[in-house]
C-alpha atoms as a PDB file:
ATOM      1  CA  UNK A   1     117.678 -45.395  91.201  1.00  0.00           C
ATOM      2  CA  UNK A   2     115.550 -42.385  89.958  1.00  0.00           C
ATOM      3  CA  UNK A   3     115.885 -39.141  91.368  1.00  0.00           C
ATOM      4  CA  UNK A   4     112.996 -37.751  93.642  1.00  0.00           C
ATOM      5  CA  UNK A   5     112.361 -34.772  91.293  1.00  0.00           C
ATOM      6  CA  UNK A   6     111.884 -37.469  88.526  1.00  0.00           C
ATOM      7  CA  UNK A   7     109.567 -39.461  90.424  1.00  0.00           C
ATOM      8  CA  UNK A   8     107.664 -36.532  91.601  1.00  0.00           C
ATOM      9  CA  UNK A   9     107.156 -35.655  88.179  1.00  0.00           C
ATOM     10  CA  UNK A  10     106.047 -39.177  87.564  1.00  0.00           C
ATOM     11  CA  UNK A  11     103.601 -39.443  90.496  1.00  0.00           C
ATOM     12  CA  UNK A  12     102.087 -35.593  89.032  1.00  0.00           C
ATOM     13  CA  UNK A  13     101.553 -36.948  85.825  1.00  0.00           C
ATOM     14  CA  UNK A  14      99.943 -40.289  86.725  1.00  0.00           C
ATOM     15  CA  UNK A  15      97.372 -38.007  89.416  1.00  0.00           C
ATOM     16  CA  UNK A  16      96.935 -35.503  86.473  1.00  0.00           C
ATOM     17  CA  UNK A  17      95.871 -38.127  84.446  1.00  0.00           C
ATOM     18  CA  UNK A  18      93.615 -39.787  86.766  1.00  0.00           C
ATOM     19  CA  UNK A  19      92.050 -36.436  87.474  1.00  0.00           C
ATOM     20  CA  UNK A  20      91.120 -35.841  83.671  1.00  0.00           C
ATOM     21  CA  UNK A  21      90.000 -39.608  82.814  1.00  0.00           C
ATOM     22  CA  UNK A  22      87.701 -39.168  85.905  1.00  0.00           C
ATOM     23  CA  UNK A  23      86.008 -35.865  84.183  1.00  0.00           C
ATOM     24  CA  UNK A  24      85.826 -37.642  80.953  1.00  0.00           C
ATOM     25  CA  UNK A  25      83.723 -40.699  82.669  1.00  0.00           C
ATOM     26  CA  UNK A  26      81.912 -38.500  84.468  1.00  0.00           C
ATOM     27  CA  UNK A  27      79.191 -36.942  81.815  1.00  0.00           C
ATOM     28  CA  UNK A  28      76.977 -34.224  83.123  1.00  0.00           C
ATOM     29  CA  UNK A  29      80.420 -32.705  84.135  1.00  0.00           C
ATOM     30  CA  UNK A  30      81.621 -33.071  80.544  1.00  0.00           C
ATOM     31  CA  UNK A  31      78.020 -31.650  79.129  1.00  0.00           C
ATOM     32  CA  UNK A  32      78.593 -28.938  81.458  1.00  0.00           C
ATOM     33  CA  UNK A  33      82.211 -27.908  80.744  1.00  0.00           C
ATOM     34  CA  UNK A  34      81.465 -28.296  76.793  1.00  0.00           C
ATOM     35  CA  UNK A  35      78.067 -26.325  76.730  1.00  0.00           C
ATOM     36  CA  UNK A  36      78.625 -23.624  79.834  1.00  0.00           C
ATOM     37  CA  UNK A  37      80.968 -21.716  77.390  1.00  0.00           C
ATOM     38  CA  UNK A  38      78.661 -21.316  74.265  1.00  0.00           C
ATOM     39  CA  UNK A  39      75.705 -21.009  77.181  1.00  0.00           C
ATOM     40  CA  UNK A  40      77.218 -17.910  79.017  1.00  0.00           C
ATOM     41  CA  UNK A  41      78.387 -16.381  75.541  1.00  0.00           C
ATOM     42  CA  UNK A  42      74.803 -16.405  73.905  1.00  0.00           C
ATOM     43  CA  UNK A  43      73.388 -14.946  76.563  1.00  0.00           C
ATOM     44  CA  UNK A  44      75.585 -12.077  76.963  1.00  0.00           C
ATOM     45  CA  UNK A  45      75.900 -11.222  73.314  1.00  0.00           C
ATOM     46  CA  UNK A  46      72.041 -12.100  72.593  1.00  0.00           C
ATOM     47  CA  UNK A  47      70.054 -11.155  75.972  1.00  0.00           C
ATOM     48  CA  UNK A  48      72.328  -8.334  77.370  1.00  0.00           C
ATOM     49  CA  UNK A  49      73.993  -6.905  74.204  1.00  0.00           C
ATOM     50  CA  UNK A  50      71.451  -4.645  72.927  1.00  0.00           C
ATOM     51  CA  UNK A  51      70.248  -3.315  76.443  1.00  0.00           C
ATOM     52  CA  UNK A  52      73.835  -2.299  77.400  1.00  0.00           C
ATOM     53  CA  UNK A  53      76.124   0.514  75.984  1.00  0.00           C
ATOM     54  CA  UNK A  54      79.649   0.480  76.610  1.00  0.00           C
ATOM     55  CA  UNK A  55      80.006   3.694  77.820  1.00  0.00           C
ATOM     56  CA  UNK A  56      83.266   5.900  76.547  1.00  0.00           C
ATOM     57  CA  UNK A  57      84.988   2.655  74.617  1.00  0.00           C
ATOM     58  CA  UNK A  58      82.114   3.363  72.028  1.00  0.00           C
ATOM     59  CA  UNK A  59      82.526  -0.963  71.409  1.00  0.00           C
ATOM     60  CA  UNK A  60      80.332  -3.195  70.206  1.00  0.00           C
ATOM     61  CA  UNK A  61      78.905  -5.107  72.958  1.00  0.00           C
ATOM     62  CA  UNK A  62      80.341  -8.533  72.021  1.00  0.00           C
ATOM     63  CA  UNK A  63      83.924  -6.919  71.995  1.00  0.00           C
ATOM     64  CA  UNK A  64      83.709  -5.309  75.256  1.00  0.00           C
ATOM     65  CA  UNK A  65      82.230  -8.319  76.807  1.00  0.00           C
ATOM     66  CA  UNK A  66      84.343 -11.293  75.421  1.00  0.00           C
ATOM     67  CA  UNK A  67      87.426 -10.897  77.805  1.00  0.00           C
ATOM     68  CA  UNK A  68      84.996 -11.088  80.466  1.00  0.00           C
ATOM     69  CA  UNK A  69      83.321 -14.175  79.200  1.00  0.00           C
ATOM     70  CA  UNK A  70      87.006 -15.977  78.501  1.00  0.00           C
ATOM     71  CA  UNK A  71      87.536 -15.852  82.306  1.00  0.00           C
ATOM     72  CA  UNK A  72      84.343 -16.504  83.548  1.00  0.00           C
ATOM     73  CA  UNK A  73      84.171 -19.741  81.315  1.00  0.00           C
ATOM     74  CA  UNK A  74      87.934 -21.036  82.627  1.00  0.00           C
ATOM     75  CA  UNK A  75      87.407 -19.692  86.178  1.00  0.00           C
ATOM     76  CA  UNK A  76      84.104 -21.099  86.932  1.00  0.00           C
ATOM     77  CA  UNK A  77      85.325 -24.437  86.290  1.00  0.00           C
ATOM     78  CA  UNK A  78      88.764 -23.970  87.917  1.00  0.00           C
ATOM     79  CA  UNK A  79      86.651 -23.005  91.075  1.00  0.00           C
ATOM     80  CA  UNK A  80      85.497 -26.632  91.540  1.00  0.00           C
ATOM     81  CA  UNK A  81      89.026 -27.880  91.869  1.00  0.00           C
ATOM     82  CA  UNK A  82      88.561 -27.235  95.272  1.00  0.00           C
ATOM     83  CA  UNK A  83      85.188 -29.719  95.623  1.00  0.00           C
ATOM     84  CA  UNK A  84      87.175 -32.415  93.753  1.00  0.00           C
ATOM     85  CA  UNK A  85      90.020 -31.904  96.243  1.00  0.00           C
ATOM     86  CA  UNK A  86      87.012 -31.987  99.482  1.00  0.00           C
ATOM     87  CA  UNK A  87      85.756 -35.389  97.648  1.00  0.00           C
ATOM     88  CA  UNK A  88      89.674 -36.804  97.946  1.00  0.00           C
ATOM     89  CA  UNK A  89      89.918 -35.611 101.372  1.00  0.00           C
ATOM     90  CA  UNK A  90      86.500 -36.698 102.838  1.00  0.00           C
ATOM     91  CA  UNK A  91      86.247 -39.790 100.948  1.00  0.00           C
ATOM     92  CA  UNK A  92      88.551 -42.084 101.611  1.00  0.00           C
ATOM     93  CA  UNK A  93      90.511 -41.748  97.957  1.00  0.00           C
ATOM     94  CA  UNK A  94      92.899 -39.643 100.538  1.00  0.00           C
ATOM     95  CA  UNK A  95      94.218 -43.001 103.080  1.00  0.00           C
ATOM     96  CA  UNK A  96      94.977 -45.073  99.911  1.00  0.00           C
ATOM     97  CA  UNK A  97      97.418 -42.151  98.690  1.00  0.00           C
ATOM     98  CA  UNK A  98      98.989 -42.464 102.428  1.00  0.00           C
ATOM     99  CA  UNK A  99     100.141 -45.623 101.351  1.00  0.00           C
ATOM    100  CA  UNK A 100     101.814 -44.627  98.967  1.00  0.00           C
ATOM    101  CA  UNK A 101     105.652 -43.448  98.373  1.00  0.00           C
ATOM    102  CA  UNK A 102     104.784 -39.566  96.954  1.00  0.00           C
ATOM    103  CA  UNK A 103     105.313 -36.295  97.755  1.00  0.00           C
ATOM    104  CA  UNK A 104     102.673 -34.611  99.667  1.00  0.00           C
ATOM    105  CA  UNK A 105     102.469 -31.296  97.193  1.00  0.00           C
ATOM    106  CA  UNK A 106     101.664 -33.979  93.958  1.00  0.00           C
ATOM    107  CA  UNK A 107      98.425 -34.617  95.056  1.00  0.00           C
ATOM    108  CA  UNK A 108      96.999 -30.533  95.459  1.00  0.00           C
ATOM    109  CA  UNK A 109      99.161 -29.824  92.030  1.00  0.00           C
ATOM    110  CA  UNK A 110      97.889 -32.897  90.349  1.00  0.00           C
ATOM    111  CA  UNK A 111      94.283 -31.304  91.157  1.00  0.00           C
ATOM    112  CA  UNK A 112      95.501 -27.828  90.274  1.00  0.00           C
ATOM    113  CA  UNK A 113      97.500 -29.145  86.293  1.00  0.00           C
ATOM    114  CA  UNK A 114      94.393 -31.223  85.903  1.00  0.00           C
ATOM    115  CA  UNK A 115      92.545 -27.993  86.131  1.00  0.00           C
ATOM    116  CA  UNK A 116      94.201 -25.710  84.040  1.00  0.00           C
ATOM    117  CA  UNK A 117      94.290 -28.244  81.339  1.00  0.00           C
ATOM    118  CA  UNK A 118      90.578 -28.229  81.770  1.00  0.00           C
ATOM    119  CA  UNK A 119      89.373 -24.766  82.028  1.00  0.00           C
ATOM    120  CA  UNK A 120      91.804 -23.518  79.198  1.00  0.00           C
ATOM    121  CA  UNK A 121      90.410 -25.706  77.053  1.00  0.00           C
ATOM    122  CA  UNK A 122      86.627 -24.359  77.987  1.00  0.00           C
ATOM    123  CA  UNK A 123      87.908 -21.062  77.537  1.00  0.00           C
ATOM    124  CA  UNK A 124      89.013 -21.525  74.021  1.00  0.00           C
ATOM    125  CA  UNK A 125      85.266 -23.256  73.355  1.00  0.00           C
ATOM    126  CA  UNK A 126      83.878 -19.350  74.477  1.00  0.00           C
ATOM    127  CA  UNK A 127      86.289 -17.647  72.600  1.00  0.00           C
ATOM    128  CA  UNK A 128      84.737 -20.283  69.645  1.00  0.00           C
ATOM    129  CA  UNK A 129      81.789 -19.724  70.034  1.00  0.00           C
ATOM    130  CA  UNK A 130      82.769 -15.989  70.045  1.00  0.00           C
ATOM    131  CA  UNK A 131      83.744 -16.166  66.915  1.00  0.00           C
ATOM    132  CA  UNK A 132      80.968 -17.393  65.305  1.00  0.00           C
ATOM    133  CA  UNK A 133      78.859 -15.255  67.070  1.00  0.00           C
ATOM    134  CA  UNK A 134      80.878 -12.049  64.930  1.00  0.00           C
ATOM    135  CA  UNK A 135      83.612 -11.387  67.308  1.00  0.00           C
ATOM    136  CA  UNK A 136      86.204  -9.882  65.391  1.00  0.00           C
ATOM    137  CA  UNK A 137      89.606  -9.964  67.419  1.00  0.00           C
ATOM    138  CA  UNK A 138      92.407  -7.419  65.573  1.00  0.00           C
ATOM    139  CA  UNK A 139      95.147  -9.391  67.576  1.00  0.00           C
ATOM    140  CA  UNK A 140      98.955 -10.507  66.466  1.00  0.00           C
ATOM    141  CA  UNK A 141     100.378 -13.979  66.636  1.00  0.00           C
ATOM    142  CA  UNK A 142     102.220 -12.598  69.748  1.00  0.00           C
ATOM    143  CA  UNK A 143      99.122 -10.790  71.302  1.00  0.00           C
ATOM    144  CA  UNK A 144      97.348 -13.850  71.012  1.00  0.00           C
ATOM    145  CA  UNK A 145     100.411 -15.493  73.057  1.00  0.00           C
ATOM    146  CA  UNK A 146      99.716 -13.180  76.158  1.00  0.00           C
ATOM    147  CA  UNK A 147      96.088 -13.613  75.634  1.00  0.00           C
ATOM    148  CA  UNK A 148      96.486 -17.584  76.242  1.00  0.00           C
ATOM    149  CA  UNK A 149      99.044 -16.778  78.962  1.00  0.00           C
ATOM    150  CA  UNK A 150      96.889 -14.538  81.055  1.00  0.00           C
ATOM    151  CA  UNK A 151      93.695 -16.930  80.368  1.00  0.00           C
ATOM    152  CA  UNK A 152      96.021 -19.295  82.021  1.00  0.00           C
ATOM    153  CA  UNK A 153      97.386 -17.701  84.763  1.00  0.00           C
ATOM    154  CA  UNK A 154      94.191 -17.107  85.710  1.00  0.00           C
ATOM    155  CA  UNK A 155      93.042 -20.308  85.912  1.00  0.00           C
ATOM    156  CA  UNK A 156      95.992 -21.316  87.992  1.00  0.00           C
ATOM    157  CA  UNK A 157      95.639 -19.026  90.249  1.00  0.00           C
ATOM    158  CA  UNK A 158      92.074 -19.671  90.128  1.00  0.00           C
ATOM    159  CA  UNK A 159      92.616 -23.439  90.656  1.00  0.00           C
ATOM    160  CA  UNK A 160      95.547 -22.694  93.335  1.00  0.00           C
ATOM    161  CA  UNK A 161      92.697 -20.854  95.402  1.00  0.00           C
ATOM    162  CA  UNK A 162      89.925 -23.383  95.108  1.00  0.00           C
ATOM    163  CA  UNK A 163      93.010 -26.033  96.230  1.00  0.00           C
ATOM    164  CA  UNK A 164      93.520 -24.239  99.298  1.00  0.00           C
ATOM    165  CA  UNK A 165      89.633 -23.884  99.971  1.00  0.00           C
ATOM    166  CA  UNK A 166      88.892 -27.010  99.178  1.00  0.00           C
ATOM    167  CA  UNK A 167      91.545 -27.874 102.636  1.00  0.00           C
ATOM    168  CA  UNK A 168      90.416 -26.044 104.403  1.00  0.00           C
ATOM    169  CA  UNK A 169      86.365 -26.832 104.387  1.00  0.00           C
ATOM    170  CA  UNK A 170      85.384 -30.314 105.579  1.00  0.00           C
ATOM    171  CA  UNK A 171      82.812 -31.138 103.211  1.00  0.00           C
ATOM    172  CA  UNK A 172      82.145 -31.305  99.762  1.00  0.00           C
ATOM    173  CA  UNK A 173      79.036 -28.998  99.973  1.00  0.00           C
ATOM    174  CA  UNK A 174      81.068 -26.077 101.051  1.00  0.00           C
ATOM    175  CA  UNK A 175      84.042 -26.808  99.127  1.00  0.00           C
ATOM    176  CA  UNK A 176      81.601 -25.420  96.368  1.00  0.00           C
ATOM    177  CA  UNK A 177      80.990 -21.939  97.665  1.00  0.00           C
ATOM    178  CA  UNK A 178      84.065 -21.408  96.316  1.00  0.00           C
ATOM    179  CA  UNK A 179      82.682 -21.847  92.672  1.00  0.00           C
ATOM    180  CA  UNK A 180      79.751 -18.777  93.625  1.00  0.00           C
ATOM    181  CA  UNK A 181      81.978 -16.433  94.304  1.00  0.00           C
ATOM    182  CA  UNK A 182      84.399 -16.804  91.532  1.00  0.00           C
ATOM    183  CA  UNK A 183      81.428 -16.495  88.875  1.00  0.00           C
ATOM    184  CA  UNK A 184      80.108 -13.447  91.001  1.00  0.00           C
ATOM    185  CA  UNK A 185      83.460 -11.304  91.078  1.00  0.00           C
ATOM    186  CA  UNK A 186      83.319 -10.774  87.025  1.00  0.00           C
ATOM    187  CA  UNK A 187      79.872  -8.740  87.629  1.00  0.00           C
ATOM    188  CA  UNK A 188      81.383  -6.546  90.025  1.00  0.00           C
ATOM    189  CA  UNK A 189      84.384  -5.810  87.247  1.00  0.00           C
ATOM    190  CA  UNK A 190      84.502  -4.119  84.195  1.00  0.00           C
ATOM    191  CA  UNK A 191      84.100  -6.865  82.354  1.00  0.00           C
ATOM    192  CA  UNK A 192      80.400  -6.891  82.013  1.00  0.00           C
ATOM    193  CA  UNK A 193      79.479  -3.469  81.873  1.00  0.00           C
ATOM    194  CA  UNK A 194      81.486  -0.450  82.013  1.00  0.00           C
ATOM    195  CA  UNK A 195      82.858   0.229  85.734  1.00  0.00           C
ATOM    196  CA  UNK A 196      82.178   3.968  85.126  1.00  0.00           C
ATOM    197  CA  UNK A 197      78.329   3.111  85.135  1.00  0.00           C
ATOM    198  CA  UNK A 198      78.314   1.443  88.787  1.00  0.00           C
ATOM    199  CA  UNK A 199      77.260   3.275  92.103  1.00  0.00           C
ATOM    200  CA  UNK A 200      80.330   5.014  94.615  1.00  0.00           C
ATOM    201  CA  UNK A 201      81.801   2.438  96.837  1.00  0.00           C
ATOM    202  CA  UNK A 202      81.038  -0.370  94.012  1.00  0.00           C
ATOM    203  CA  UNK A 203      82.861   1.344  90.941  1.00  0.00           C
ATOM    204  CA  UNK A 204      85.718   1.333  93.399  1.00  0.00           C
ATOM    205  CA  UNK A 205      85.579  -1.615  93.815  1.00  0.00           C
ATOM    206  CA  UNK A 206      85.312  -2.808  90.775  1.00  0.00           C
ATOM    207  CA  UNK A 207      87.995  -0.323  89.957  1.00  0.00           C
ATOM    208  CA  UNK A 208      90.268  -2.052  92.363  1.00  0.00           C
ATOM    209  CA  UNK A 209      89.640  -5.706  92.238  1.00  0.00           C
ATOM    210  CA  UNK A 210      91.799  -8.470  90.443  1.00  0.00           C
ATOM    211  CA  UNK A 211      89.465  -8.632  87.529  1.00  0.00           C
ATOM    212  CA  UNK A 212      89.665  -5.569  86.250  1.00  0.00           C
ATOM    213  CA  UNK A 213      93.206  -5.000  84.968  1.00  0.00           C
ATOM    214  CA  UNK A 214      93.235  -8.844  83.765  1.00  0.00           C
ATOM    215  CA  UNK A 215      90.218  -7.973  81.627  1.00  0.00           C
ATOM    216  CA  UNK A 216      91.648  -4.723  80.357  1.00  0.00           C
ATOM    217  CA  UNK A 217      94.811  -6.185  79.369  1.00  0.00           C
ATOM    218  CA  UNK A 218      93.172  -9.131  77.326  1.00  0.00           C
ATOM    219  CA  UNK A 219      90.910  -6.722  75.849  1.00  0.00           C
ATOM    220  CA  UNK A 220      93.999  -4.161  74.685  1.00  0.00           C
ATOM    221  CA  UNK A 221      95.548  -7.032  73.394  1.00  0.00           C
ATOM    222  CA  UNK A 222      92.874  -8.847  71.453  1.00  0.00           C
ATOM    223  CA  UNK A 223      91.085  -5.618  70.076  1.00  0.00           C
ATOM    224  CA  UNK A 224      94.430  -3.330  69.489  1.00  0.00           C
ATOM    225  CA  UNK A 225      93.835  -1.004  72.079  1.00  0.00           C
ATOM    226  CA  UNK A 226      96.368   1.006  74.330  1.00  0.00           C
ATOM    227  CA  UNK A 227      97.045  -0.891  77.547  1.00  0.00           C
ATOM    228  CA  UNK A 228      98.651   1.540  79.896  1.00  0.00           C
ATOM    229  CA  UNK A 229      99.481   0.206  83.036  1.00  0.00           C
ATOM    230  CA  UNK A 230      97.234  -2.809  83.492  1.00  0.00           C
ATOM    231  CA  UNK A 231      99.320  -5.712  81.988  1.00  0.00           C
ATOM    232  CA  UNK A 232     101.673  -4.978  85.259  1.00  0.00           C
ATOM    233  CA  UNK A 233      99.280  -5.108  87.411  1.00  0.00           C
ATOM    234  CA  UNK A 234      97.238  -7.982  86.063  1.00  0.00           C
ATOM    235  CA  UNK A 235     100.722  -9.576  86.626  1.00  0.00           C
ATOM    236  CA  UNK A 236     101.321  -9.128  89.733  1.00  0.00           C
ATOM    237  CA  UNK A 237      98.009 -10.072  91.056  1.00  0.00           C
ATOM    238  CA  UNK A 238      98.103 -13.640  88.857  1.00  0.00           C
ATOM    239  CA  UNK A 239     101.282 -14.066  90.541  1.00  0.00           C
ATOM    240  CA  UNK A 240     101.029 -12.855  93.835  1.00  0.00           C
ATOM    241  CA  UNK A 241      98.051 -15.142  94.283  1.00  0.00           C
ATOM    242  CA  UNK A 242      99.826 -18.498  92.673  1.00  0.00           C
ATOM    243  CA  UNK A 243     103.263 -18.057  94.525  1.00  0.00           C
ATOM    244  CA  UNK A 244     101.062 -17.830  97.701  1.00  0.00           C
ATOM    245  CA  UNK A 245      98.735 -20.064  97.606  1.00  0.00           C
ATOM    246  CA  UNK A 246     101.075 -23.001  95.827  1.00  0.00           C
ATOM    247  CA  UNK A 247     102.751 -23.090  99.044  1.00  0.00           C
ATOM    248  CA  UNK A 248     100.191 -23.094 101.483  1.00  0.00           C
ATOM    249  CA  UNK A 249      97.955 -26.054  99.665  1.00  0.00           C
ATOM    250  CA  UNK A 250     101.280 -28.130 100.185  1.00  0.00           C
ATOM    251  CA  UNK A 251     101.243 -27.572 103.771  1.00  0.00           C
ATOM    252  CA  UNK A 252      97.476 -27.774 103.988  1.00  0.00           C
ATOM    253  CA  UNK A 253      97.568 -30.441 102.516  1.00  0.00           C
ATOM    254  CA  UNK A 254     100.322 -32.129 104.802  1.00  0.00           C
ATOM    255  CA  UNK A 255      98.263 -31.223 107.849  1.00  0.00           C
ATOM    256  CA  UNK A 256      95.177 -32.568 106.617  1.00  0.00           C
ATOM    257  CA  UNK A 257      96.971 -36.294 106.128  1.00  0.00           C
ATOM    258  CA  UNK A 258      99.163 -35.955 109.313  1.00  0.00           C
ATOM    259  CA  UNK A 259      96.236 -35.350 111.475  1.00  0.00           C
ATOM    260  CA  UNK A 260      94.315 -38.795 110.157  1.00  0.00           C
END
């Protein structure tokens, strides 16, 4: 007889499976996850590149900005784990996995793996497209490590959010709020243009927010730069935000099912 951590692991790889054959059948979603990268790149670099300095970094535009770009290309996408997981809920996918001997946490994770697998690959299509666009990166074998490993942090914590969202709305329609305010928060960073240059209360904020020390890390440690004190901090926020919100989608998630 298997053990239930081996079929748990069996049930999470069959619903992480289903969850990326469904995006591949699906193919404005694919259109969109393929072309939103190079989209959002060329228009930073070409539109908003030569009307914005970089203020005391003295970088070329398309170095300052690509960091910013990485995330908003994984994140946006990791955002609408929590419509796919309203569509399960709402739609009657959700009474046929009643039936069925599993785990309640598989079916939020399956959503959330699904996800990173996703978004991390639409991440690496910006950072393509950044490349051909002249981004020169002056990064190590083992800088490029962390790079990957903070892109995908972020889009588990990212995709842990949107799960817990996504239980807590009752439709579909709201469910993608979510995805708005994700591709918002990289504005209000300094990510797109230098904190420094933003108004009082909103440089604070900016200042202050998860973003920023994410961004600053993955720009240290793509363009050689020192990193001071933000790789700790972009830490801790990646996993302050997982190791909460992995636990609460679980029991979301139980609720939701007992209550049918």
């Amino acid at each position: 007889m298997s053990s239930p951590s081996i079929t748990a692991a069996g049930d999470l790889r069959r619903l992480v499976g289903r969850d990326l054959r469904r995006e591949l059948r699906v193919l404005d979603g694919l259109i969109v996850n393929t072309a939103l990268p190079v989209m959002i790149m060329l228009m930073f670099v070409y539109v908003f590149g030569g009307a914005i300095t970089t203020g005391s970094s003295g970088l070329d535009y398309i170095d300052f900005v690509v960091p910013a770009v990485l995330l908003m290309s994984g994140g946006y996408g990791a955002a609408l784990t929590a419509v796919t997981i309203a569509e399960d809920m709402t739609g009657g996918m959700i009474d046929r996995f009643r039936t069925l001997p599993i785990s309640g946490w598989v079916v939020p994770a399956g959503h959330v793996v699904a996800s990173v697998i996703r978004n991390v690959a639409s991440s690496a299509i910006a950072l393509a497209a950044a490349l051909l666009l002249g981004f020169r990166p002056d990064a190590t074998l083992t800088d490029w490590a962390l790079v990957l490993a903070l892109v995908t942090g972020y889009v588990l914590a990212m995709s842990a959010l949107a799960a817990v969202w996504g239980l807590l709305v009752r439709s579909s329609q709201a469910a993608g709020a979510f995805s708005f305010v994700v591709l918002f928060l990289p504005y209000v960073s300094d990510g797109i243009v230098p904190a420094q240059t933003m108004p009082g209360l909103l440089r604070d904020f900016a200042y202050n927010q998860p973003l920023t020390p994410i961004i600053e890390t993955m720009r240290s440690l793509l363009l050689g730069l020192p990193m001071g004190s933000s790789a700790a901090v972009a830490t801790a926020w990646l996993a302050g935000a997982v190791v909460v919100c992995v636990p609460v989608a679980a029991v979301l998630f139980r609720r939701r099912t007992a209550s049918r």
